[in-house]
C-alpha atoms as a PDB file:
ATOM      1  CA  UNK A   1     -46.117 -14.015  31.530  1.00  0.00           C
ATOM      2  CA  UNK A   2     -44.958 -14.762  28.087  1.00  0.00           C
ATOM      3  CA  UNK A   3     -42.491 -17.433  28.414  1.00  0.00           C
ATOM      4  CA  UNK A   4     -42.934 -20.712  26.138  1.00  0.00           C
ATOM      5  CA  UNK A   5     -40.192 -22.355  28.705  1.00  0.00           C
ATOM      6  CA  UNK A   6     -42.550 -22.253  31.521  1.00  0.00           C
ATOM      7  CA  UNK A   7     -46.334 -22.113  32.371  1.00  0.00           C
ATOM      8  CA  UNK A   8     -47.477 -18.619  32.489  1.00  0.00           C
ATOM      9  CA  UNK A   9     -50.477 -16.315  31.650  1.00  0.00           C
ATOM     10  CA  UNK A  10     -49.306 -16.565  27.906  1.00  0.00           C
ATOM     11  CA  UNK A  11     -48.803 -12.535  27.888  1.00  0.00           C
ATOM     12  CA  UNK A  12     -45.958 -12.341  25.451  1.00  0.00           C
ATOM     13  CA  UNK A  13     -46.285  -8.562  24.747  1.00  0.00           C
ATOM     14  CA  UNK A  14     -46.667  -7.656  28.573  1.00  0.00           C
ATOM     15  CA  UNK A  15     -44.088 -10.001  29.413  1.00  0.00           C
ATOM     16  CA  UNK A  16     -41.785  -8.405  27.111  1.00  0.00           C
ATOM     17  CA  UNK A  17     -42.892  -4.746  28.254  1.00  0.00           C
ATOM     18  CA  UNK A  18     -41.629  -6.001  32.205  1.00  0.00           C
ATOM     19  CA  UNK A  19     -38.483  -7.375  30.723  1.00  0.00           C
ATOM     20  CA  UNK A  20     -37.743  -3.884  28.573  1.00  0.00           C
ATOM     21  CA  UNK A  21     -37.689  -2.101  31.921  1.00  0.00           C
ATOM     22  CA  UNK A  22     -35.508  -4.978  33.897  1.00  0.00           C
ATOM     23  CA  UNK A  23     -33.097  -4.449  31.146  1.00  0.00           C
ATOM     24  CA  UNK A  24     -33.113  -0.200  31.252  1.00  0.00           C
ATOM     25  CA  UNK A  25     -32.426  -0.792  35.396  1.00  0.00           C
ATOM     26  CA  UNK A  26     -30.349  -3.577  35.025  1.00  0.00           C
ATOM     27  CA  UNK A  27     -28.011  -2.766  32.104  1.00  0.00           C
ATOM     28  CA  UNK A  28     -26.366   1.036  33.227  1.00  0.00           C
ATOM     29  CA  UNK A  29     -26.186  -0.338  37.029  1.00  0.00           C
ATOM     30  CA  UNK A  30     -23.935  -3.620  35.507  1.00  0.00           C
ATOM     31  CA  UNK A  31     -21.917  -0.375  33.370  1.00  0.00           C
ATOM     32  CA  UNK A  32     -21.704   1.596  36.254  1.00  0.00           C
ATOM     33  CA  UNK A  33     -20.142  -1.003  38.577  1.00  0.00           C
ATOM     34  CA  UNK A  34     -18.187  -3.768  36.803  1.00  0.00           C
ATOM     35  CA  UNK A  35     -17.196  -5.582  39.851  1.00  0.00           C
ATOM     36  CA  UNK A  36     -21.120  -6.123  40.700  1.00  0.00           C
ATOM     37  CA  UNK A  37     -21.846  -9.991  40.051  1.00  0.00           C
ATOM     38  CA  UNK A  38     -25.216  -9.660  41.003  1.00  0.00           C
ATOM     39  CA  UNK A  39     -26.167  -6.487  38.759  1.00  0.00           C
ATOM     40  CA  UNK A  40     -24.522  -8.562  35.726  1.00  0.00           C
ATOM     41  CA  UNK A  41     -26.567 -11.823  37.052  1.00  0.00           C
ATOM     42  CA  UNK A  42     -29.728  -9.844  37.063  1.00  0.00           C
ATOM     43  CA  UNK A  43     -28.810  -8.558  33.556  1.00  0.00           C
ATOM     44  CA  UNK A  44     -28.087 -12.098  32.303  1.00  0.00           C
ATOM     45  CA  UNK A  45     -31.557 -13.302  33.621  1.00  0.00           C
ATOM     46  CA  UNK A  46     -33.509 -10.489  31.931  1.00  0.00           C
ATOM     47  CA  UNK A  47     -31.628 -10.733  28.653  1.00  0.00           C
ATOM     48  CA  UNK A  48     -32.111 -14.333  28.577  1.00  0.00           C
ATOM     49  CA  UNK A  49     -36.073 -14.027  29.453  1.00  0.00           C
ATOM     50  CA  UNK A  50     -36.430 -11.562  26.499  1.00  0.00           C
ATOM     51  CA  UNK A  51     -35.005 -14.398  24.170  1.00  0.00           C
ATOM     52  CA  UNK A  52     -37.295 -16.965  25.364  1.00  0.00           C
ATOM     53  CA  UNK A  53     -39.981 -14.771  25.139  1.00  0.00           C
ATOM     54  CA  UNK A  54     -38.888 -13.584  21.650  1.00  0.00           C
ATOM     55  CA  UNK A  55     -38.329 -16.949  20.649  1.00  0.00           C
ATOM     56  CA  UNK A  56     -41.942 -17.990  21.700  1.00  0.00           C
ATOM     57  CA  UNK A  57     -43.615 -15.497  19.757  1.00  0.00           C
ATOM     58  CA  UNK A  58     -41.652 -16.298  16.233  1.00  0.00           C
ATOM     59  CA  UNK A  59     -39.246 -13.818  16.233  1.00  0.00           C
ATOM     60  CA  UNK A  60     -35.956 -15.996  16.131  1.00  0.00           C
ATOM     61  CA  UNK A  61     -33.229 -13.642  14.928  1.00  0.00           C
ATOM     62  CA  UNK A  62     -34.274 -11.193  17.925  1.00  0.00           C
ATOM     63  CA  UNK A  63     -34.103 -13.985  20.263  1.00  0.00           C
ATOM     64  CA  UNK A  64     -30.586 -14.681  18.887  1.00  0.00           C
ATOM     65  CA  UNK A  65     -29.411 -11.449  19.387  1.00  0.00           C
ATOM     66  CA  UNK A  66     -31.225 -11.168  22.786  1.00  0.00           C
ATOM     67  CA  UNK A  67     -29.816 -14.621  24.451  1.00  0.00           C
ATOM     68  CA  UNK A  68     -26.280 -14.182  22.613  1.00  0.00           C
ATOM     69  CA  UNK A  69     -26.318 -11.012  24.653  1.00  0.00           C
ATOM     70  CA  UNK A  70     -27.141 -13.040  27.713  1.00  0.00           C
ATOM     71  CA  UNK A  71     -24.436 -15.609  27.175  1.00  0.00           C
ATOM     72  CA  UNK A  72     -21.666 -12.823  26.664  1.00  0.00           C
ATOM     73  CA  UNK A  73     -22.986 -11.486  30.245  1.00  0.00           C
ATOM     74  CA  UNK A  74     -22.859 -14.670  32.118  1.00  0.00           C
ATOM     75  CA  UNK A  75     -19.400 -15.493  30.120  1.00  0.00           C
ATOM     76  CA  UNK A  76     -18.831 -12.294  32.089  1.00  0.00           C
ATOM     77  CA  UNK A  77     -19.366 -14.385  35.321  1.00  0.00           C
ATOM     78  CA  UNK A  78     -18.029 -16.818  34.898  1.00  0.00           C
ATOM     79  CA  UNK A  79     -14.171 -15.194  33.994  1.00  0.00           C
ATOM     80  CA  UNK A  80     -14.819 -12.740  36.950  1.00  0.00           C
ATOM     81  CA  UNK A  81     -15.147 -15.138  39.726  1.00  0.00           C
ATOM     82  CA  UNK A  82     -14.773 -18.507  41.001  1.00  0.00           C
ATOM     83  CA  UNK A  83     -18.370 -19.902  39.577  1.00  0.00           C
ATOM     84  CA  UNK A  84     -20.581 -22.203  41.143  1.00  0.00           C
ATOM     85  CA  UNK A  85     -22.195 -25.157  40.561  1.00  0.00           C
ATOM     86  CA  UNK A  86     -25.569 -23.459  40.604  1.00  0.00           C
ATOM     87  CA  UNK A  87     -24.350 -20.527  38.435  1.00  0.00           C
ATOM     88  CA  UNK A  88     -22.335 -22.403  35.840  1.00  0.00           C
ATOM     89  CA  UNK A  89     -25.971 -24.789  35.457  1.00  0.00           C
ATOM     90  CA  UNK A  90     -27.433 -20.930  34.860  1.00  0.00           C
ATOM     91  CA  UNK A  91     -24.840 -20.301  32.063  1.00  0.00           C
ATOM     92  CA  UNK A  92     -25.227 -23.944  30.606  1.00  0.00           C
ATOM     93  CA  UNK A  93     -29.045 -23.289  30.506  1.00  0.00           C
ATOM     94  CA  UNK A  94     -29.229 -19.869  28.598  1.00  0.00           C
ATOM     95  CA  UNK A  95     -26.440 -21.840  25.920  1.00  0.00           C
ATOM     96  CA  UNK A  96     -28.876 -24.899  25.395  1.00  0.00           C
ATOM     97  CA  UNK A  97     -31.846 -22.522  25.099  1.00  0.00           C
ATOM     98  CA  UNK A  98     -29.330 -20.635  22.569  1.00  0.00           C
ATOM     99  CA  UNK A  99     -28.968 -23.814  20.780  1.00  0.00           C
ATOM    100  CA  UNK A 100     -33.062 -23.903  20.533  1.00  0.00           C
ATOM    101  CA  UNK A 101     -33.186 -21.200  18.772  1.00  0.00           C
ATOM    102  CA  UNK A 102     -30.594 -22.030  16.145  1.00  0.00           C
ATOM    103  CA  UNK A 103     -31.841 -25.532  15.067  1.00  0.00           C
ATOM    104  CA  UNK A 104     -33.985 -27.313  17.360  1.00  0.00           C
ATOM    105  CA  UNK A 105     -36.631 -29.503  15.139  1.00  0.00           C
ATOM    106  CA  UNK A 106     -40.866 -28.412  15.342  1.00  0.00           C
ATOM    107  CA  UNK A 107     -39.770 -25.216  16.509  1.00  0.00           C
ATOM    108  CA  UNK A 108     -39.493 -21.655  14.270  1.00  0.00           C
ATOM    109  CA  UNK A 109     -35.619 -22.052  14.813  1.00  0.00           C
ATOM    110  CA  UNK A 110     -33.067 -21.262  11.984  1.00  0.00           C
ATOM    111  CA  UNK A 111     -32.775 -24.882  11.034  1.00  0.00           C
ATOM    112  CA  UNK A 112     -29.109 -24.505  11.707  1.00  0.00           C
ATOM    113  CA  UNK A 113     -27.975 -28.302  12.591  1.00  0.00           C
ATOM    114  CA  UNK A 114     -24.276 -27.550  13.277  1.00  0.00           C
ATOM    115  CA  UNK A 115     -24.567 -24.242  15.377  1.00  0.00           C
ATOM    116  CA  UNK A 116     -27.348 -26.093  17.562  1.00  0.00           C
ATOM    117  CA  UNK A 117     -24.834 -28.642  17.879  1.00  0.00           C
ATOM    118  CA  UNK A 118     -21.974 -26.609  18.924  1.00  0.00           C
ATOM    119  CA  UNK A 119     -24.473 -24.684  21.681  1.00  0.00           C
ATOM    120  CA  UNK A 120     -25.550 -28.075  22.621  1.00  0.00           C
ATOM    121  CA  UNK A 121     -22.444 -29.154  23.524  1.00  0.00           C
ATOM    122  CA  UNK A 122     -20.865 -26.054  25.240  1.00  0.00           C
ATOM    123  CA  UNK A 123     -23.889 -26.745  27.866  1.00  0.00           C
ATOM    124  CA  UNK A 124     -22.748 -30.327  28.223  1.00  0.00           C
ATOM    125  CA  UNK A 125     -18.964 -28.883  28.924  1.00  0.00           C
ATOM    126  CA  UNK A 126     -20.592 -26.582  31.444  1.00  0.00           C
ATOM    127  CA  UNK A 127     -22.821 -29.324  33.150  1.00  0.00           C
ATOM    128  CA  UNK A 128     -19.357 -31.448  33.282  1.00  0.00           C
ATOM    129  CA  UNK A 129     -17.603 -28.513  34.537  1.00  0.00           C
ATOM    130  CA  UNK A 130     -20.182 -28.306  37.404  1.00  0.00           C
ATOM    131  CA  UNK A 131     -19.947 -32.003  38.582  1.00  0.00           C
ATOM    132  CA  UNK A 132     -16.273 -31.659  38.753  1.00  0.00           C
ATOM    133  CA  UNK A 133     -16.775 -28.885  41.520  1.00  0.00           C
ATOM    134  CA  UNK A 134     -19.639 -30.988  43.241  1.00  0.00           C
ATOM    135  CA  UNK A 135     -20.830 -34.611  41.680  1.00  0.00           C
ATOM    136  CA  UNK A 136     -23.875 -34.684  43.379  1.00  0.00           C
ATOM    137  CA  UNK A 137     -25.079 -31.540  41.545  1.00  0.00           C
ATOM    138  CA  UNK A 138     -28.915 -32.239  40.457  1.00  0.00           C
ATOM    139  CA  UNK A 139     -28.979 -29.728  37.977  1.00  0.00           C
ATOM    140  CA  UNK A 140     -25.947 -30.352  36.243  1.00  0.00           C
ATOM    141  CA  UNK A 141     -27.108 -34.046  36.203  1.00  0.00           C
ATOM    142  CA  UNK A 142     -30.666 -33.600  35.085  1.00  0.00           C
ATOM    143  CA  UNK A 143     -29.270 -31.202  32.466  1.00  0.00           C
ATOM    144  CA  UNK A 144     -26.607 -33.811  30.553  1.00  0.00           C
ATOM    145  CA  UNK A 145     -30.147 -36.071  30.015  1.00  0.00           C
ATOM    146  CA  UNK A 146     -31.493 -32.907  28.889  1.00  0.00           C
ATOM    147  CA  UNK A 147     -28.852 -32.045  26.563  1.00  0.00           C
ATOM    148  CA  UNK A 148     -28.164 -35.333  25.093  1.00  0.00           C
ATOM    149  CA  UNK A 149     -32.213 -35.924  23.941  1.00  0.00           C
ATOM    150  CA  UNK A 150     -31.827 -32.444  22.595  1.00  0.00           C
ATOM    151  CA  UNK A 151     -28.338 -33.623  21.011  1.00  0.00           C
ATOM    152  CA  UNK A 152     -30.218 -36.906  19.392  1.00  0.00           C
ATOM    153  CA  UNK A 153     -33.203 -34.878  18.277  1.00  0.00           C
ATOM    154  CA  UNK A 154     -31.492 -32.437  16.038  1.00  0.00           C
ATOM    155  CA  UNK A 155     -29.721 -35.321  14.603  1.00  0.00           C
ATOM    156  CA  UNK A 156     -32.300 -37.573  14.084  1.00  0.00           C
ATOM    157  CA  UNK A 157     -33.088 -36.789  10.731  1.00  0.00           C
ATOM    158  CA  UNK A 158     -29.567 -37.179   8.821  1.00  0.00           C
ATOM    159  CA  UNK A 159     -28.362 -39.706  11.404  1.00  0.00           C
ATOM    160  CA  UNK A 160     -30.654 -41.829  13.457  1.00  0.00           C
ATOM    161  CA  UNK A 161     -28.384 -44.127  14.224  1.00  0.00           C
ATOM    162  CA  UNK A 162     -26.097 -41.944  16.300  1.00  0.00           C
ATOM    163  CA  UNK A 163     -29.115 -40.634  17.455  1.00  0.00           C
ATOM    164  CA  UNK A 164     -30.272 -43.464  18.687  1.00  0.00           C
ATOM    165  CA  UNK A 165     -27.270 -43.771  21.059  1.00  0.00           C
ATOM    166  CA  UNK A 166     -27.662 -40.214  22.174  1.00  0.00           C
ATOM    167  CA  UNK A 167     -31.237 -41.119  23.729  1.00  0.00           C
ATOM    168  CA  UNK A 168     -30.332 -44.084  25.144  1.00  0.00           C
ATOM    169  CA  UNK A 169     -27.301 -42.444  27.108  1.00  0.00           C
ATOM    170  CA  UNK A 170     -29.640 -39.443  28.190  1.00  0.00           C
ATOM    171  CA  UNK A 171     -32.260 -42.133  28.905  1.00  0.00           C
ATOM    172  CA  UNK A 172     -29.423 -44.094  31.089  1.00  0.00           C
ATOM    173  CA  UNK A 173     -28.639 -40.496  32.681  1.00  0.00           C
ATOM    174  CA  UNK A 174     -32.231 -39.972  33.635  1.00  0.00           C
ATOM    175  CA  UNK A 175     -32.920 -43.290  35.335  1.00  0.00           C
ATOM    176  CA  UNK A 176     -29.276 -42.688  37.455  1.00  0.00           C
ATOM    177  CA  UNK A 177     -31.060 -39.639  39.029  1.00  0.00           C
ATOM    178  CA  UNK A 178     -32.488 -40.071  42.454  1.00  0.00           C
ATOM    179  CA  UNK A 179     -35.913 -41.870  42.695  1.00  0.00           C
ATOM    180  CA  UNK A 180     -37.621 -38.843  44.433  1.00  0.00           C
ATOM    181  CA  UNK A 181     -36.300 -36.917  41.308  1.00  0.00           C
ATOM    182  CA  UNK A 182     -37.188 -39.258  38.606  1.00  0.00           C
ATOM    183  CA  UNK A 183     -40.549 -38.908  39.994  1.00  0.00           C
ATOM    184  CA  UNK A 184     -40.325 -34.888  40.478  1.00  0.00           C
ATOM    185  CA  UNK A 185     -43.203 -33.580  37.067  1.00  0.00           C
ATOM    186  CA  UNK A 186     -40.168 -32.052  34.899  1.00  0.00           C
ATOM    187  CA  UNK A 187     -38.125 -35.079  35.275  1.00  0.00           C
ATOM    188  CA  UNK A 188     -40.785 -37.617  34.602  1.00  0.00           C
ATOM    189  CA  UNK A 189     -41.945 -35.381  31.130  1.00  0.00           C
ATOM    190  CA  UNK A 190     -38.419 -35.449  30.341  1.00  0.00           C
ATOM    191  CA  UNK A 191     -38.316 -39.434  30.813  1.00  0.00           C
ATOM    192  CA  UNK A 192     -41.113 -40.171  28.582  1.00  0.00           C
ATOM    193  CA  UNK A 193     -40.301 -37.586  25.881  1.00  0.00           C
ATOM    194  CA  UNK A 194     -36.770 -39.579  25.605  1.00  0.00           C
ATOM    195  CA  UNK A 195     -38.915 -42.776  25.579  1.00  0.00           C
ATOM    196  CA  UNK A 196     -40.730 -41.550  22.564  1.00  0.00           C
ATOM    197  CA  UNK A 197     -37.657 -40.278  20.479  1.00  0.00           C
ATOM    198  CA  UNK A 198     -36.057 -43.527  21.009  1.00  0.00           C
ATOM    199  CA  UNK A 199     -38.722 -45.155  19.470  1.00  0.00           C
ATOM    200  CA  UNK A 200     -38.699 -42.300  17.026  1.00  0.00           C
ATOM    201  CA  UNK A 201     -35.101 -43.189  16.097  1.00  0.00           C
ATOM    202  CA  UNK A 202     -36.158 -47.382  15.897  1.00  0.00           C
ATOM    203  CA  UNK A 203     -39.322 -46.596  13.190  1.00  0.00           C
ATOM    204  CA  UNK A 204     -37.109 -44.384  11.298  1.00  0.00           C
ATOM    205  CA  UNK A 205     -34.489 -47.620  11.394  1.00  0.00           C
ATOM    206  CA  UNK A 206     -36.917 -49.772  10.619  1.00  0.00           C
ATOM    207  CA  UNK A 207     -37.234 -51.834  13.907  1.00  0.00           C
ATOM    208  CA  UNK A 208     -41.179 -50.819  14.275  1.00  0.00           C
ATOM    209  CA  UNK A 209     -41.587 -54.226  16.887  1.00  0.00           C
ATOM    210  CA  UNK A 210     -38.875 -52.608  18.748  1.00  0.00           C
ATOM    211  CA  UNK A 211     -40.460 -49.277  18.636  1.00  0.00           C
ATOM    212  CA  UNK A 212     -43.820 -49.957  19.263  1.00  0.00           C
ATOM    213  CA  UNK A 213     -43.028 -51.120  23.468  1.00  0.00           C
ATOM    214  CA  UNK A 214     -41.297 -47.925  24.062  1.00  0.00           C
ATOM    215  CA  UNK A 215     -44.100 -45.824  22.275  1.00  0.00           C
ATOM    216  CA  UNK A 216     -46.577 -47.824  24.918  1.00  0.00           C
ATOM    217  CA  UNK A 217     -44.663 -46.689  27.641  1.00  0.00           C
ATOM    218  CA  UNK A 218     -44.657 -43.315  26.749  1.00  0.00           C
ATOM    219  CA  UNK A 219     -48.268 -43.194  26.324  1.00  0.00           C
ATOM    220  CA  UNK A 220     -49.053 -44.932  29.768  1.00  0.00           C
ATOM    221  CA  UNK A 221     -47.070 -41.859  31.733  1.00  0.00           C
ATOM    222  CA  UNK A 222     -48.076 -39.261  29.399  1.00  0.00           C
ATOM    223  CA  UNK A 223     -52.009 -41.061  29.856  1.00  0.00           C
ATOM    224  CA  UNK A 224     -51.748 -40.642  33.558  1.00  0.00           C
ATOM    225  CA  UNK A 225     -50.144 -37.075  33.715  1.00  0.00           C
ATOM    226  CA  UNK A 226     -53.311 -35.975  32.014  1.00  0.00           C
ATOM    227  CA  UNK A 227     -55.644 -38.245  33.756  1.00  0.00           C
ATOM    228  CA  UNK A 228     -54.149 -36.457  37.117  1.00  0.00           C
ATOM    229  CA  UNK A 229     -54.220 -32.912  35.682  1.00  0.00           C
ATOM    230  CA  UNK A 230     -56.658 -32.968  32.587  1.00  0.00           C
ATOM    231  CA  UNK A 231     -56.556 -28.917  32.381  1.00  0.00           C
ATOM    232  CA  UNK A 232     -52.321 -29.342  32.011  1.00  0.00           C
ATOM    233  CA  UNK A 233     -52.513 -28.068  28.384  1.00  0.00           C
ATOM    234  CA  UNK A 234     -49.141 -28.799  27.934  1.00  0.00           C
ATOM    235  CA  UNK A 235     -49.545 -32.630  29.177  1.00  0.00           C
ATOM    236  CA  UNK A 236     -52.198 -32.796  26.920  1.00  0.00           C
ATOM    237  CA  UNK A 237     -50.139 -31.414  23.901  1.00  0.00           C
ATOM    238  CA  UNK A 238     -47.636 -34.620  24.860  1.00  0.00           C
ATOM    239  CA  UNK A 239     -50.057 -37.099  24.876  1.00  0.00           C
ATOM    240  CA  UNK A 240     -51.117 -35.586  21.516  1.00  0.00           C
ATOM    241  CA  UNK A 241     -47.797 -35.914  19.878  1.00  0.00           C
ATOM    242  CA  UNK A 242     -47.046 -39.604  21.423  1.00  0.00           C
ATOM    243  CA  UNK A 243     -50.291 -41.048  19.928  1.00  0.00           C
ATOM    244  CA  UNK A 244     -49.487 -39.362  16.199  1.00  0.00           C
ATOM    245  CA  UNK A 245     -46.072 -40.224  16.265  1.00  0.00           C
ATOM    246  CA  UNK A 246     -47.498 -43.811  17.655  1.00  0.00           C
ATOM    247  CA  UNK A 247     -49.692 -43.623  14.686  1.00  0.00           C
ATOM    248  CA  UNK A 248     -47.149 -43.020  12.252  1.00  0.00           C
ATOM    249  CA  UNK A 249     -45.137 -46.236  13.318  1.00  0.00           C
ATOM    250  CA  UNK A 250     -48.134 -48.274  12.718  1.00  0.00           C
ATOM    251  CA  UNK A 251     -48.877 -47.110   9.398  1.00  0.00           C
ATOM    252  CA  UNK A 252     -44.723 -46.982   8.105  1.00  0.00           C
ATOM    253  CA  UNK A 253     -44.877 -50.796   9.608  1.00  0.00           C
ATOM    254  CA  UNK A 254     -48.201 -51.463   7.422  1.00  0.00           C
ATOM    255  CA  UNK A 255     -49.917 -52.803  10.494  1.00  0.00           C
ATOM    256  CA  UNK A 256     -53.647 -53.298  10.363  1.00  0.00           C
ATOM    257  CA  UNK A 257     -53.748 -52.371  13.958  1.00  0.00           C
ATOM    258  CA  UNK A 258     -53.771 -48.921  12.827  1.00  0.00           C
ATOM    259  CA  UNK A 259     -57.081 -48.680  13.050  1.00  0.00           C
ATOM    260  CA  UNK A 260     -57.768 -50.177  16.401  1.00  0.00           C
ATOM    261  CA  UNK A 261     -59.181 -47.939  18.790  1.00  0.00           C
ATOM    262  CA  UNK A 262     -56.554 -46.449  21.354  1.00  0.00           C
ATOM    263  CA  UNK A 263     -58.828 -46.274  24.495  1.00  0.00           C
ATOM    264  CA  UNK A 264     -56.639 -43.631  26.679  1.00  0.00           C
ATOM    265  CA  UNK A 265     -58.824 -43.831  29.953  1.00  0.00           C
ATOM    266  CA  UNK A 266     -62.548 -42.157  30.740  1.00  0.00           C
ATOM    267  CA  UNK A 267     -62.414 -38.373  30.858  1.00  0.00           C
ATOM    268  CA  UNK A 268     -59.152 -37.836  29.011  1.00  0.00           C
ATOM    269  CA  UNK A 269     -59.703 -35.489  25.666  1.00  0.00           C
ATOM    270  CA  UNK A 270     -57.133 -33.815  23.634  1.00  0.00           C
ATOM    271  CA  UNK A 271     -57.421 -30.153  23.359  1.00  0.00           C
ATOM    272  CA  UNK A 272     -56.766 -28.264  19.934  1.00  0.00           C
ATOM    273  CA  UNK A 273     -53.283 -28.006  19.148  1.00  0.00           C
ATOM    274  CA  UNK A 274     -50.583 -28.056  16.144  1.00  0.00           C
ATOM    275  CA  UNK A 275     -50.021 -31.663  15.062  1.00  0.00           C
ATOM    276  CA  UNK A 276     -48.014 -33.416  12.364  1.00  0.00           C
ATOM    277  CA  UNK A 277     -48.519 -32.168   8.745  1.00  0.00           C
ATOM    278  CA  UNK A 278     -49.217 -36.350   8.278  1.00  0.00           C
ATOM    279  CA  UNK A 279     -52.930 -36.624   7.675  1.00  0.00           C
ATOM    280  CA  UNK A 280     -54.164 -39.956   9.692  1.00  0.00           C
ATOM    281  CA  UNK A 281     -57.386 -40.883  11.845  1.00  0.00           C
ATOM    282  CA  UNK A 282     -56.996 -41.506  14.989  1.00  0.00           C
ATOM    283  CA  UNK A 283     -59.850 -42.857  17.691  1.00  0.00           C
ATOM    284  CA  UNK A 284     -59.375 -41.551  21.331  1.00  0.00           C
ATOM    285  CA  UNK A 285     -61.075 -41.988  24.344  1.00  0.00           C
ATOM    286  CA  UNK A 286     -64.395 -43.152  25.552  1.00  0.00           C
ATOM    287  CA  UNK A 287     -65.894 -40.250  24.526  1.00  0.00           C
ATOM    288  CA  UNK A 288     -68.867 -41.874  22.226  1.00  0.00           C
ATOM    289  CA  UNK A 289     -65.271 -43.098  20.879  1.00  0.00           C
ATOM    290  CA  UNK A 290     -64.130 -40.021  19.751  1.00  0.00           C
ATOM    291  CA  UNK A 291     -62.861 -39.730  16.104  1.00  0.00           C
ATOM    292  CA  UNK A 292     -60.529 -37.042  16.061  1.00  0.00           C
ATOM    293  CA  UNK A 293     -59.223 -36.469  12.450  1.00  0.00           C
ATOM    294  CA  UNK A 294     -55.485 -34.719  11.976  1.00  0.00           C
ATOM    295  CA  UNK A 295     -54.753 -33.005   9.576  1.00  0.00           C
ATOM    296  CA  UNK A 296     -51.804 -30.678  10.434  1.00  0.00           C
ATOM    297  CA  UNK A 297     -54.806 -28.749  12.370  1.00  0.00           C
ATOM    298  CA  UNK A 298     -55.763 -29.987  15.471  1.00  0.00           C
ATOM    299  CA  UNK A 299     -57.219 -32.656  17.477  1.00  0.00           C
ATOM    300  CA  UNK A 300     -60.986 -31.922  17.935  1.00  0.00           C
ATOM    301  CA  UNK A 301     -62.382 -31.567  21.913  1.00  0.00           C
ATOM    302  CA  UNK A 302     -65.343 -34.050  22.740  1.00  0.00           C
ATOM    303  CA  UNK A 303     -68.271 -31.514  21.931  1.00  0.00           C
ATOM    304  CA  UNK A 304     -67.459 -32.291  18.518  1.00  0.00           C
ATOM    305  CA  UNK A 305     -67.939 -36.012  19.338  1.00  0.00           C
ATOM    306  CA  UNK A 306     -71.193 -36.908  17.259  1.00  0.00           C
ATOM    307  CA  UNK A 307     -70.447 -35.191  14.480  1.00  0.00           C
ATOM    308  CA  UNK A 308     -66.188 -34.856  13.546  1.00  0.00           C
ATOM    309  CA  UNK A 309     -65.456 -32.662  10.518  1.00  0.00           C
END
């Protein structure tokens, strides 16, 4: 209900009501009976939901606490039997998640680069660990792309370089997937969003001709996802972000084309939503060419079209 890792109703407090009373059933049946994988599983889940939930709603040292609970628990697991694939992908999840919370960038994380790092990381172990027991394992695959964008984003700031690299390997990890996964919704998001912190890492090298293709490319999937699904609020929030950050190489390469109209396809408009504290015009759609002006605010809908504040 309340979980920003998913789609839901966007219910945090009821959400974390149904997850206070998983964890009261949960946690004296996993103390009562030790040898009870699936008690401490269910445990693990619920603990884990609480910190995403937490973590949604801005309250990061509870979310911590919550999913370093949940990673002790499926530590648990994984000493107490022989995992599998599927369960050690479970475990490498709630770590990367753990490693949100600590330091991943545009988020109310702690801002802690190293321990994000380290969390990072252990989930790449695990993923390893569970394509040594099966190679073919999707999720373990998928979730080394994952890892390494998340990996490069965190560094991108102090090291763009090496960050660079890091998107490029998860962007050479997500294009070795299966084509009827590539083109699954969650792996084609993930594809673009590497797209766009590639060319991230390029503008804040320098190489804005270099970026400026892969920020295109980005925008054309990102375009169509909402142009298939214009009530996705979250596709829309992408698009959003891909046209500022677009935006920003423009103006950091001084390029008069700035100020050309980005035309994103008839019936496409970009919802409110928390944008880049850079203050830039931007003109999108066909929408009486809609000026939408951001300001660290929000992108204005089209019934503001004639008259943008």
């Amino acid at each position: 209900m309340g979980n920003v890792y998913e789609q839901n109703l966007g219910d945090p407090a009821s959400a974390l009501v149904s997850l206070g009373k998983a964890l009261a059933l949960a946690g004296p049946l996993a103390t009562r009976n030790p040898g009870d994988h699936e008690a401490f599983r269910a445990l693990a889940t619920a603990q884990e939901a609480r910190s995403e939930v937490l973590f949604g709603s801005g309250k990061t040292q509870d979310a911590i606490a919550s999913m370093r609970d949940a990673t002790q628990t499926y530590d648990h697991l994984l000493a107490a039997q022989d995992p599998t694939p599927a369960l050690i992908c479970e475990v490498a999840a709630a770590y990367g998640t753990l490693g949100d919370e600590l330091g991943q960038s545009g988020t109310a994380s702690l801002a802690d680069t190293p321990a994000a790092l380290a969390a990072y990381r252990k989930t790449i172990e695990l993923d390893h660990r569970a394509l040594e027991i099966d190679p073919n394992f999707l999720r373990a695959k998928r979730g080394l792309g994952l890892m390494l964008m998340k990996v490069g984003s965190v560094e991108l700031d102090a090291d763009p370089a090496q960050a660079l690299k890091d998107f490029q390997s998860s962007l050479l990890r997500i294009e070795a997937l299966p084509r009827a996964d590539q083109e699954t919704l969650p792996t084609l998001r993930m594809h673009t969003m590497v797209l766009r912190k590639e060319a991230l890492a390029l503008k804040e090298l320098g190489e804005y001709s270099q970026a400026m293709p892969l920020f295109a490319a980005a925008l054309g999937i990102h375009t169509r996802l909402v142009a298939a699904d214009p009530k996705d609020l979250r596709a829309v929030a992408d698009l959003a972000v891909v046209l500022d950050d677009q935006a920003g190489n423009y103006e950091d390469a001084a390029d008069p084309t700035l100020r050309t109209l980005w035309e994103i396809g008839d019936g496409i408009s970009v919802m409110p939503g928390t944008l880049s504290n850079r203050p830039r015009l931007l003109w999108i759609n066909s929408c009486n060419r809609i000026p939408a002006m951001r300001s660290g605010k929000q992108i204005w809908p089209p019934s503001r079209c004639a008259s943008p504040p």
